[in-house]
C-alpha atoms as a PDB file:
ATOM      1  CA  UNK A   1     -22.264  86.018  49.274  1.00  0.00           C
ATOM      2  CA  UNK A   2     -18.870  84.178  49.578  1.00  0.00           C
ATOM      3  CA  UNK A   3     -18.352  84.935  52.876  1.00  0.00           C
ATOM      4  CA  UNK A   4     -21.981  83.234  53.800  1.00  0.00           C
ATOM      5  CA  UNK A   5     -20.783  80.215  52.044  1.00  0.00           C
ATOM      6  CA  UNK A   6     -17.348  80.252  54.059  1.00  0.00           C
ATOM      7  CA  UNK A   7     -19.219  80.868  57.209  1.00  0.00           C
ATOM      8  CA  UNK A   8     -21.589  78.147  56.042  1.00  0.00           C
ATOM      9  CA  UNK A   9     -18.916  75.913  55.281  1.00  0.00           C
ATOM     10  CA  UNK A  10     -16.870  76.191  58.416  1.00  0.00           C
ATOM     11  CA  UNK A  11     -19.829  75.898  60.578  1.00  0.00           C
ATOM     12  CA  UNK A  12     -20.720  72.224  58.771  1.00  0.00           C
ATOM     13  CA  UNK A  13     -17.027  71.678  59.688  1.00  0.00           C
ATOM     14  CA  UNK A  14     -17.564  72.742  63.014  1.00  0.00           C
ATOM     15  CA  UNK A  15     -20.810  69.852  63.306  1.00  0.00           C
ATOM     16  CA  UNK A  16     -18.970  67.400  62.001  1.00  0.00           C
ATOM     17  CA  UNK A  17     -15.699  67.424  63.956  1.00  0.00           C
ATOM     18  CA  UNK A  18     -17.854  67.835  67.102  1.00  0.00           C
ATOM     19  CA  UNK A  19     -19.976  64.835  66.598  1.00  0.00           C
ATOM     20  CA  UNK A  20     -16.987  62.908  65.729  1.00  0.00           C
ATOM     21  CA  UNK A  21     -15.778  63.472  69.098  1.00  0.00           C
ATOM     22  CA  UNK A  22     -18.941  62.713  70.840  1.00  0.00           C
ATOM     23  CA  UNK A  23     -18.585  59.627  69.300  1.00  0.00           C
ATOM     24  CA  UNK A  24     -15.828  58.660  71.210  1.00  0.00           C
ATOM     25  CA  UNK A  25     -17.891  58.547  74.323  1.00  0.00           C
ATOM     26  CA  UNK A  26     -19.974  56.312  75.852  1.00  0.00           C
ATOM     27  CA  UNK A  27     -23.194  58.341  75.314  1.00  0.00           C
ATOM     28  CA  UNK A  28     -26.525  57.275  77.841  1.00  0.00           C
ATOM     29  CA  UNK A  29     -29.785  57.420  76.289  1.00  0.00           C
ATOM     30  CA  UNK A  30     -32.026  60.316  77.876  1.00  0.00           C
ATOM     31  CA  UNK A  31     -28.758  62.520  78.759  1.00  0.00           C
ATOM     32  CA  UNK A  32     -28.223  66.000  77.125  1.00  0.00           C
ATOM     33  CA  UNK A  33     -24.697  64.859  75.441  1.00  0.00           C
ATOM     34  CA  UNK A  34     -26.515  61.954  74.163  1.00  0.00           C
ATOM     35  CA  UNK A  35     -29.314  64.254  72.828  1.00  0.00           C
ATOM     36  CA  UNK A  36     -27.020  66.765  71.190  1.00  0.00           C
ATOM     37  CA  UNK A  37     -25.261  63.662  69.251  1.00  0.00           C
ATOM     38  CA  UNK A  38     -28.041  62.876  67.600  1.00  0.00           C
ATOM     39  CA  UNK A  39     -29.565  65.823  66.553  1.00  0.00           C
ATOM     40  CA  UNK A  40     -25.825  66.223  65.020  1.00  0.00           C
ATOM     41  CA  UNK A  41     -25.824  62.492  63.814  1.00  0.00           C
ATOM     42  CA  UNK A  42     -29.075  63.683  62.023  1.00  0.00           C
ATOM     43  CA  UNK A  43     -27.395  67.109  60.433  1.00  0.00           C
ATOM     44  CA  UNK A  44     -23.844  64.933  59.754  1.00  0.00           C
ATOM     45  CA  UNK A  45     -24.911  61.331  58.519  1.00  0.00           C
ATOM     46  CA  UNK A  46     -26.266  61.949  55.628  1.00  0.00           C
ATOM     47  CA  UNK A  47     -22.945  63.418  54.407  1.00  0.00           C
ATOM     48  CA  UNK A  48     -20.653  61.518  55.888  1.00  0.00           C
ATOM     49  CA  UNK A  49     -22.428  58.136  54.603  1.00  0.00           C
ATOM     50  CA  UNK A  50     -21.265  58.983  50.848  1.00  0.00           C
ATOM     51  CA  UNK A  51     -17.956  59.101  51.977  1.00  0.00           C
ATOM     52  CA  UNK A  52     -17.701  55.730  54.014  1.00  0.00           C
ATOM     53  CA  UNK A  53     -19.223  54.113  50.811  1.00  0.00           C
ATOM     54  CA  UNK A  54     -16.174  54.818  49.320  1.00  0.00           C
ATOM     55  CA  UNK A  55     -13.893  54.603  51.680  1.00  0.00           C
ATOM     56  CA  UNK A  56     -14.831  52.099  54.597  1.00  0.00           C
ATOM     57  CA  UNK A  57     -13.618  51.864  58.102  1.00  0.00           C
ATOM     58  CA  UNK A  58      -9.623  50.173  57.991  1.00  0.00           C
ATOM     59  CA  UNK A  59      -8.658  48.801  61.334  1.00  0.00           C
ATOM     60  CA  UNK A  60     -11.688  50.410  63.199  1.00  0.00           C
ATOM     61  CA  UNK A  61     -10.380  53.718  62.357  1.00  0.00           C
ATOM     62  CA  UNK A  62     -12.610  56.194  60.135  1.00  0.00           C
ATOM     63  CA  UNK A  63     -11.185  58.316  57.529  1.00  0.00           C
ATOM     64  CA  UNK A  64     -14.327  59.333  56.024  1.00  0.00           C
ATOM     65  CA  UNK A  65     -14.810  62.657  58.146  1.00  0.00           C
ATOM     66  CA  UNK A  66     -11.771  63.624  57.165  1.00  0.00           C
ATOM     67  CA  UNK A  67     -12.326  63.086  53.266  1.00  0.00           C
ATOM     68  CA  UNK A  68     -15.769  64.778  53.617  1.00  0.00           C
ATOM     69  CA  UNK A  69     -13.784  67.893  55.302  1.00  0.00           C
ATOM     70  CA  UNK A  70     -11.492  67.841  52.459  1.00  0.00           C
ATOM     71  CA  UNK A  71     -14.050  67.584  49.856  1.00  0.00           C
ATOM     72  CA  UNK A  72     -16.542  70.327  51.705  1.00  0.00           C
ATOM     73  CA  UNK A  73     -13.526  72.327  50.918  1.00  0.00           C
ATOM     74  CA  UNK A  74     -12.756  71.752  47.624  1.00  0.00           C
ATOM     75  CA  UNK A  75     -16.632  72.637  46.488  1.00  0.00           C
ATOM     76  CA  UNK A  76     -16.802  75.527  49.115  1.00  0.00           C
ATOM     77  CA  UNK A  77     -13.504  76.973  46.962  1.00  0.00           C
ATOM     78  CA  UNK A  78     -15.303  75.868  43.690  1.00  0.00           C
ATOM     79  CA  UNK A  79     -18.489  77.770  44.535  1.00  0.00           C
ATOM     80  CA  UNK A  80     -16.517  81.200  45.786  1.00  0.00           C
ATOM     81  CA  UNK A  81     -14.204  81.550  43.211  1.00  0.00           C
ATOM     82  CA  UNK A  82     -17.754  81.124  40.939  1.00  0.00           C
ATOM     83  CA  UNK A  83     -19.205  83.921  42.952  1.00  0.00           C
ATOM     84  CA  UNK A  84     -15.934  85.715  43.238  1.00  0.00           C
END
């Protein structure tokens, strides 16, 4: 069971650093990148969001994926060593 969560965990990692880099890109509506981004804006948003409430864009530069990362982390090592 913990290594489903740690597979679990690392694949939610994997969703979020990949949408954060399709971000970066001028995306065309109708195009397959642009489909893929939000299909993973719909899977990474809603996560993300609690972290930019706390911790808002400084300088046009957003922290919050990597705080949700961090915190993903922390509660993915809380649940194992529970299961563990």
């Amino acid at each position: 069971m913990a290594q489903l969560v740690s597979t679990l965990v690392n694949f939610y990692e994997t969703l979020i650093l990949v949408y954060i880099i399709l971000m970066w890109f001028p995306l065309r509506e109708g195009g397959i990148a642009y489909d893929v981004a939000m299909v993973l804006r719909s899977l990474c948003e809603p996560f993300l969001s609690i972290f930019r409430r706390i911790i808002p864009p400084m300088g046009g530069i957003d922290f919050s994926p990597v705080i949700a990362v961090l915190a993903l982390n922390v509660i993915a090592r809380l649940v194992i060593g529970i299961l563990v």
